[in-house]
PDB file of N, CA and C in Angstrom:
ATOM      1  N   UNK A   1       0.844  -1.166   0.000  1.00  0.00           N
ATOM      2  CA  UNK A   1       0.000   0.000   0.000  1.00  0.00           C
ATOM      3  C   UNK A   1       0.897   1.240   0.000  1.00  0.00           C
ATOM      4  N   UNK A   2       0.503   1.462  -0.661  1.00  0.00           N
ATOM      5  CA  UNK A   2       1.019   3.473  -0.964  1.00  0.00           C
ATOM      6  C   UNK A   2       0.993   4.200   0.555  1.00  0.00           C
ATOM      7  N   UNK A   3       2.118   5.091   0.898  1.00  0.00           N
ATOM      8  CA  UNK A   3       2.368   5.296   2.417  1.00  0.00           C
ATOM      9  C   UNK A   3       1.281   6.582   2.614  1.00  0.00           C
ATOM     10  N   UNK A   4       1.054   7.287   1.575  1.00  0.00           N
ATOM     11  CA  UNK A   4       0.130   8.100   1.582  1.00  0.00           C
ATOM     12  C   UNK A   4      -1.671   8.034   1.687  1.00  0.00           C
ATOM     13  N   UNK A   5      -1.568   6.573   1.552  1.00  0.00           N
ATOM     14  CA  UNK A   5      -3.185   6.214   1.268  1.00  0.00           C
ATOM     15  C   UNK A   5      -3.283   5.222   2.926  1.00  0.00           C
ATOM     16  N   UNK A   6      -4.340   5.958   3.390  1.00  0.00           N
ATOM     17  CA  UNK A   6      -4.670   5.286   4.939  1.00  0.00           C
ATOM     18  C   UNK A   6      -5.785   3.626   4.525  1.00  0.00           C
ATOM     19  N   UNK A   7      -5.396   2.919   5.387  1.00  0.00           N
ATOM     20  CA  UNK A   7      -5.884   1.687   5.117  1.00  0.00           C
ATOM     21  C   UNK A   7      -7.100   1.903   5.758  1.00  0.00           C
ATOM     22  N   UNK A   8      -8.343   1.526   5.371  1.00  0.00           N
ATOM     23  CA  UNK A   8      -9.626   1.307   5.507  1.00  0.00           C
ATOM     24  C   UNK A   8     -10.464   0.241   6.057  1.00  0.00           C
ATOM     25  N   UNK A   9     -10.412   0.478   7.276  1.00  0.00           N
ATOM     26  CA  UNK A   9     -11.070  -0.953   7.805  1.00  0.00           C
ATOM     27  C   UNK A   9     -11.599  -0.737   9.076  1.00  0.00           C
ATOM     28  N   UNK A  10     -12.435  -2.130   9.537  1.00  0.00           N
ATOM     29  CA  UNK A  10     -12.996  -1.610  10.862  1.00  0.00           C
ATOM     30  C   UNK A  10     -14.269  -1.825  10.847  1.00  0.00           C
ATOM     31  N   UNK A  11     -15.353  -1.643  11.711  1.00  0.00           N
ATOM     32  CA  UNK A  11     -16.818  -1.571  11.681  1.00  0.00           C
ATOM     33  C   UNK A  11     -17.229  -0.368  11.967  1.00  0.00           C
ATOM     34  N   UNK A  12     -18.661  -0.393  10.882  1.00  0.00           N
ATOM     35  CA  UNK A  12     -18.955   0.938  10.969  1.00  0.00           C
ATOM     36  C   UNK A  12     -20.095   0.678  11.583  1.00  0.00           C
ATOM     37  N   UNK A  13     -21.291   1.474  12.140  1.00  0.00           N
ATOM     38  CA  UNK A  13     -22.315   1.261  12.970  1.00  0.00           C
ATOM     39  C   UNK A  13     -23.501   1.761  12.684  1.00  0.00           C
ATOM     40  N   UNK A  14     -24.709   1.533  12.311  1.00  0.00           N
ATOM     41  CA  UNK A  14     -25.828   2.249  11.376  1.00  0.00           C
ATOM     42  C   UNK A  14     -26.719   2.175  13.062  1.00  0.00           C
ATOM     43  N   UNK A  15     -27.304   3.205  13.381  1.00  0.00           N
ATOM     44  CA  UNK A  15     -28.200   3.194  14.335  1.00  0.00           C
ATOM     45  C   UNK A  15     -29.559   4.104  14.109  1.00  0.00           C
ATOM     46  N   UNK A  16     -30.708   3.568  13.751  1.00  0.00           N
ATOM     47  CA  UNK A  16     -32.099   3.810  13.564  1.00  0.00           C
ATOM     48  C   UNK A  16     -32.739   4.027  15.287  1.00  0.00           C
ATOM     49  N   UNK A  17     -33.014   5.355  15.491  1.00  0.00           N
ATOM     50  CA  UNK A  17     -33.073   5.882  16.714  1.00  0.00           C
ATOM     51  C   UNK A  17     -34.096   7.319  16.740  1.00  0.00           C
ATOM     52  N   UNK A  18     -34.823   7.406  18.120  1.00  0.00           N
ATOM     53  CA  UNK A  18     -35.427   8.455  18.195  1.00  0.00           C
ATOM     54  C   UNK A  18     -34.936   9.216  19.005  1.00  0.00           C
ATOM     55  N   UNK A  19     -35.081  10.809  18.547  1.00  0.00           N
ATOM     56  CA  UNK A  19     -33.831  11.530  18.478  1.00  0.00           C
ATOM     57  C   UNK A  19     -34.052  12.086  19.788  1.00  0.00           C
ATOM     58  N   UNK A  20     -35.218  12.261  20.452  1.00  0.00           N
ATOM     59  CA  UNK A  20     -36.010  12.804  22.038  1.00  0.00           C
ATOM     60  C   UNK A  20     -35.339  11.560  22.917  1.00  0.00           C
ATOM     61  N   UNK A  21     -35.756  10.303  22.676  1.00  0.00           N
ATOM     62  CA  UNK A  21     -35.780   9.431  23.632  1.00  0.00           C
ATOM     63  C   UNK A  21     -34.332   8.821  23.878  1.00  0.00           C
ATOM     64  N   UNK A  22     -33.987   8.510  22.744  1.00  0.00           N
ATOM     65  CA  UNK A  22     -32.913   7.706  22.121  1.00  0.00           C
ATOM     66  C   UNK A  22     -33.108   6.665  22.208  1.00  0.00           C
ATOM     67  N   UNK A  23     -34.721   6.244  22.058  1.00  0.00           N
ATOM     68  CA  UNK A  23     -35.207   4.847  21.892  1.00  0.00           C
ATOM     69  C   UNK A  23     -34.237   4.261  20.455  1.00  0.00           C
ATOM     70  N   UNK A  24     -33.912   3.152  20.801  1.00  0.00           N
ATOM     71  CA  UNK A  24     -33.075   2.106  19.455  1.00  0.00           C
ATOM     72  C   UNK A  24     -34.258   1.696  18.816  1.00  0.00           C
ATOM     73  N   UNK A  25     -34.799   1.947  17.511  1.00  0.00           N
ATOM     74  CA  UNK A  25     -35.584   1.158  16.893  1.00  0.00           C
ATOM     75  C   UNK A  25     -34.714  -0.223  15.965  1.00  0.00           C
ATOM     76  N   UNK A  26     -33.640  -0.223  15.316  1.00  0.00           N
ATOM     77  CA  UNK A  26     -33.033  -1.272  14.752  1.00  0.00           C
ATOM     78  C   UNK A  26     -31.604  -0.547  14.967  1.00  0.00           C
ATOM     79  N   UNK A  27     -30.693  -1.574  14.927  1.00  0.00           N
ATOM     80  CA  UNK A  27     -29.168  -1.154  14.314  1.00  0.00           C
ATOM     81  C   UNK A  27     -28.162  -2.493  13.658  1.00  0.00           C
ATOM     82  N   UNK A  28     -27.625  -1.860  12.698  1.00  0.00           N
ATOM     83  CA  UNK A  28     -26.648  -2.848  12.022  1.00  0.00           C
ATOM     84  C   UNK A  28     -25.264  -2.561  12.006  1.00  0.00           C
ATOM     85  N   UNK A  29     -24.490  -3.515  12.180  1.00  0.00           N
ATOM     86  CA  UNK A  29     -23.258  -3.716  11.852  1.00  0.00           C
ATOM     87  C   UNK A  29     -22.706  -3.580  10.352  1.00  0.00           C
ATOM     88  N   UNK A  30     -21.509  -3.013   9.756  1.00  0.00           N
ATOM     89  CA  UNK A  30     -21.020  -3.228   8.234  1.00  0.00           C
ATOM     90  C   UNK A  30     -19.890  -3.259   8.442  1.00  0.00           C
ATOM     91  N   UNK A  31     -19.123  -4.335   8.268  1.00  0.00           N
ATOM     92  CA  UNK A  31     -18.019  -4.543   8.220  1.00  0.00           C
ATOM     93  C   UNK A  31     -17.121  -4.637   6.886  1.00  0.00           C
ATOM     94  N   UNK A  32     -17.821  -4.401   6.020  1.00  0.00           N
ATOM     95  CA  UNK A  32     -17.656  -4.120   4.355  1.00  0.00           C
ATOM     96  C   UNK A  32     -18.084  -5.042   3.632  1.00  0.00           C
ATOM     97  N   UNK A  33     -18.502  -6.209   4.334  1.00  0.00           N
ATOM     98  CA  UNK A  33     -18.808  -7.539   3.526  1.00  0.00           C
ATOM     99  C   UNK A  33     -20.216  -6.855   2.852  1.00  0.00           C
ATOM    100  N   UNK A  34     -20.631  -7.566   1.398  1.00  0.00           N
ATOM    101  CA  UNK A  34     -21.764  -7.086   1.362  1.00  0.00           C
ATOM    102  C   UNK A  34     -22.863  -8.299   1.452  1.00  0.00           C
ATOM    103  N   UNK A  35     -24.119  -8.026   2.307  1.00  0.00           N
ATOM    104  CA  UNK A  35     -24.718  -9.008   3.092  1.00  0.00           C
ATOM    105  C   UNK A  35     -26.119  -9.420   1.390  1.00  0.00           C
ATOM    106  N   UNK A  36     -26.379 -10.475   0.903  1.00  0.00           N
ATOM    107  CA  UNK A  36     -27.470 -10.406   0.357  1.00  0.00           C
ATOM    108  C   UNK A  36     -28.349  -9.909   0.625  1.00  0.00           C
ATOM    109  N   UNK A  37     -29.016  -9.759   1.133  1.00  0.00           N
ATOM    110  CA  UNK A  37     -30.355  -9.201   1.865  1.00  0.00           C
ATOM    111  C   UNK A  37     -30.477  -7.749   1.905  1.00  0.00           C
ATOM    112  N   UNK A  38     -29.218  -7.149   1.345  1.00  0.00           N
ATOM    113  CA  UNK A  38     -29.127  -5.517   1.425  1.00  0.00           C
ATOM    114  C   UNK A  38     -28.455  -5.072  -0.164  1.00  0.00           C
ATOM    115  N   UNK A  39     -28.454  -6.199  -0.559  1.00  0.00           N
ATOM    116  CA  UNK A  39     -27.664  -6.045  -2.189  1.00  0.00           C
ATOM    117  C   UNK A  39     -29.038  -5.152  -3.343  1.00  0.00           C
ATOM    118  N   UNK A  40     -29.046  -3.801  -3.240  1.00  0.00           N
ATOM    119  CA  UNK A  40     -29.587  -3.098  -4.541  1.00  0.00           C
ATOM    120  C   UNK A  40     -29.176  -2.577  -5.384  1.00  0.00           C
ATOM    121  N   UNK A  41     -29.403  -3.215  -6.396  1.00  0.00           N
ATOM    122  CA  UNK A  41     -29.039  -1.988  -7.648  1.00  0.00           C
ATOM    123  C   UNK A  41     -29.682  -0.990  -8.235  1.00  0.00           C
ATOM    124  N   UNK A  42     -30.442  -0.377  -7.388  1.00  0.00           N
ATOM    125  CA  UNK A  42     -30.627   0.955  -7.704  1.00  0.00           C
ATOM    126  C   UNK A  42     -29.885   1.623  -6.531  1.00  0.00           C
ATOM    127  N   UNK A  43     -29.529   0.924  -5.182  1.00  0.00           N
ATOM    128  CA  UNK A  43     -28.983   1.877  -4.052  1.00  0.00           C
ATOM    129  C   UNK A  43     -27.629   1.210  -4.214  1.00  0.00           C
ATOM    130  N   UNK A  44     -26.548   2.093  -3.286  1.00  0.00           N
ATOM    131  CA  UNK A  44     -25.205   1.596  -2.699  1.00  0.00           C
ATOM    132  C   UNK A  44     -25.928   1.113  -1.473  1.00  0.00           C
ATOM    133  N   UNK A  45     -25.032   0.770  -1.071  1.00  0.00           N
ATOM    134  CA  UNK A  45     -24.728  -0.022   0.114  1.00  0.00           C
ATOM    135  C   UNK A  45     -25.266   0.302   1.442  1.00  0.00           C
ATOM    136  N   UNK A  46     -24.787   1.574   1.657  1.00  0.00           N
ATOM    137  CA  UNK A  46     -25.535   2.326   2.520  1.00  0.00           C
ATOM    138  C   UNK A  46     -26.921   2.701   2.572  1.00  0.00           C
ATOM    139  N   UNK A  47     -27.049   2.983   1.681  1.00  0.00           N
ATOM    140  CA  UNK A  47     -28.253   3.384   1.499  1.00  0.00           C
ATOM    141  C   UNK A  47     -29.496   2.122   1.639  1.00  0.00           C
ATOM    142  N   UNK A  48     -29.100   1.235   1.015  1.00  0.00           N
ATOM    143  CA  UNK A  48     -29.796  -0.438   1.149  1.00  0.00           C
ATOM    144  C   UNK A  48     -29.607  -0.300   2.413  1.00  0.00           C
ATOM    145  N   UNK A  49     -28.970   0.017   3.595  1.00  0.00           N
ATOM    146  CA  UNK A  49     -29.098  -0.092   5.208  1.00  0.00           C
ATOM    147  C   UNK A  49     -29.886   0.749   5.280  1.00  0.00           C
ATOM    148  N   UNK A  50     -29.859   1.903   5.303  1.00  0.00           N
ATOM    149  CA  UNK A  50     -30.916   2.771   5.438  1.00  0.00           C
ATOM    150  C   UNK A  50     -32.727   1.990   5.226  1.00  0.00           C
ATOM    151  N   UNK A  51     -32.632   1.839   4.036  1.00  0.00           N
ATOM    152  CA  UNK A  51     -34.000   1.488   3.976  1.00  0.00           C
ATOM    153  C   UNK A  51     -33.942  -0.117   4.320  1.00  0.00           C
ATOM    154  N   UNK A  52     -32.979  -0.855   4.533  1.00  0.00           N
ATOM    155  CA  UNK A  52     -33.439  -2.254   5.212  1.00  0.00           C
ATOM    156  C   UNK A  52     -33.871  -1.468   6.784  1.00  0.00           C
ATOM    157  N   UNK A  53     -33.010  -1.098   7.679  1.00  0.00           N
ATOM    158  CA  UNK A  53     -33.260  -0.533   9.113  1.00  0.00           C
ATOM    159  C   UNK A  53     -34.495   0.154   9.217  1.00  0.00           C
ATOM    160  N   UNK A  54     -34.856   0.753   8.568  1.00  0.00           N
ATOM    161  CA  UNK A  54     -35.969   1.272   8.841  1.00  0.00           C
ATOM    162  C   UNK A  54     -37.649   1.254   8.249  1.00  0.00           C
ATOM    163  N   UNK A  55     -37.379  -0.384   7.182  1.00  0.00           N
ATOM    164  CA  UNK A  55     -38.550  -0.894   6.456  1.00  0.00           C
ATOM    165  C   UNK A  55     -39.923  -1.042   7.330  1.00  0.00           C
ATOM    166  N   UNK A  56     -39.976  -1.404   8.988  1.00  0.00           N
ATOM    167  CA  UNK A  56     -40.826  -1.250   9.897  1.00  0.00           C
ATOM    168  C   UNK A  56     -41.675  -0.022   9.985  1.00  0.00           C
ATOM    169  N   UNK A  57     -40.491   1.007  10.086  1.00  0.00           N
ATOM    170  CA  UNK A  57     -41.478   2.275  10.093  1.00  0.00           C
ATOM    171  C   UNK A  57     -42.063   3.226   9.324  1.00  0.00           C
ATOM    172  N   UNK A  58     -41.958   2.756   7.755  1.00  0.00           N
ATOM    173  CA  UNK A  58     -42.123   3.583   6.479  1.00  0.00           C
ATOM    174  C   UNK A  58     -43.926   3.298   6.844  1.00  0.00           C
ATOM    175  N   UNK A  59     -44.400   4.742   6.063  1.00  0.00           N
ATOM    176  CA  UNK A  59     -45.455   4.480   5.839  1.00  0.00           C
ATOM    177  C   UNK A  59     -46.511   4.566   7.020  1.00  0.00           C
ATOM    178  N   UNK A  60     -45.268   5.775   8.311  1.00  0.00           N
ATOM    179  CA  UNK A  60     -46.556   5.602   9.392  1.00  0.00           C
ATOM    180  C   UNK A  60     -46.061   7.174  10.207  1.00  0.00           C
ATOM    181  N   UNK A  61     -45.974   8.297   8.733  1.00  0.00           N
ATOM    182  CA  UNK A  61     -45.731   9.155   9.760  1.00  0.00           C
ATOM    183  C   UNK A  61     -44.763  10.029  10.149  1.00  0.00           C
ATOM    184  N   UNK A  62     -43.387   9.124  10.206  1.00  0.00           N
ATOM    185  CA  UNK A  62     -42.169   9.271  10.650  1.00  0.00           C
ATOM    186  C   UNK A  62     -41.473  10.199   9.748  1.00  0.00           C
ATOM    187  N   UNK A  63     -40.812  10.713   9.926  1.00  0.00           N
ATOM    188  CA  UNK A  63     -39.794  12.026   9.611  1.00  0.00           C
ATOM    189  C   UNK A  63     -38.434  11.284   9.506  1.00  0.00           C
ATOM    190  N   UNK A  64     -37.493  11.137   8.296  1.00  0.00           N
ATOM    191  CA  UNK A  64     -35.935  10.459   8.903  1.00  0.00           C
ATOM    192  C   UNK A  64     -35.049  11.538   8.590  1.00  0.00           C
ATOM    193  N   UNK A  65     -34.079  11.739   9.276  1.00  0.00           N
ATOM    194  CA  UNK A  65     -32.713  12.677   8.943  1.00  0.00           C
ATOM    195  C   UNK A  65     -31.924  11.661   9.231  1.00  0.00           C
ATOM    196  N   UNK A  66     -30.957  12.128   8.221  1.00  0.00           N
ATOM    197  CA  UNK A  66     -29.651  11.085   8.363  1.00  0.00           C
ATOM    198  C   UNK A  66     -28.413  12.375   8.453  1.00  0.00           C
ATOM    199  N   UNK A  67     -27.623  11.484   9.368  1.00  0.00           N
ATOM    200  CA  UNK A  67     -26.133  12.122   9.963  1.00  0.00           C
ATOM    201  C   UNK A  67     -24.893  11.085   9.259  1.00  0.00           C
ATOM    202  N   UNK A  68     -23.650  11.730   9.029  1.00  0.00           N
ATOM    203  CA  UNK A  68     -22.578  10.840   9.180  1.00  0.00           C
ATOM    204  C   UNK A  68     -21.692  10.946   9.578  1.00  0.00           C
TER     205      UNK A  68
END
């Protein structure tokens, strides 16, 4: 690896949460693997978490903001 380019690794942490309570509604792990169940080709990766984590609460209301 090139001394200039930082190596990339690690877990990253997706947390679906209410922002008053800090009730946990879902959260996932990504460790870069990509999981079937989140594989879209219309979304990346992230974004397929996004709407896997929060497929429960679409459709009732809810407001989402996303941070990173």
């Amino acid at each position: 690896m090139h001394k200039t380019l930082r190596a990339r690794s690690g877990l990253k942490t997706f947390v679906l949460a209410e922002y008053q309570t800090g009730y946990i509604f879902n959260f996932k792990f990504y460790t870069g693997q990509l999981v079937r169940e989140l594989k879209s080709n219309a979304l990346r990766i992230f974004g397929s978490l996004v709407l896997h984590s929060s497929k429960d609460l679409l459709q009732k209301g809810r407001t989402l903001f996303l941070d990173n």
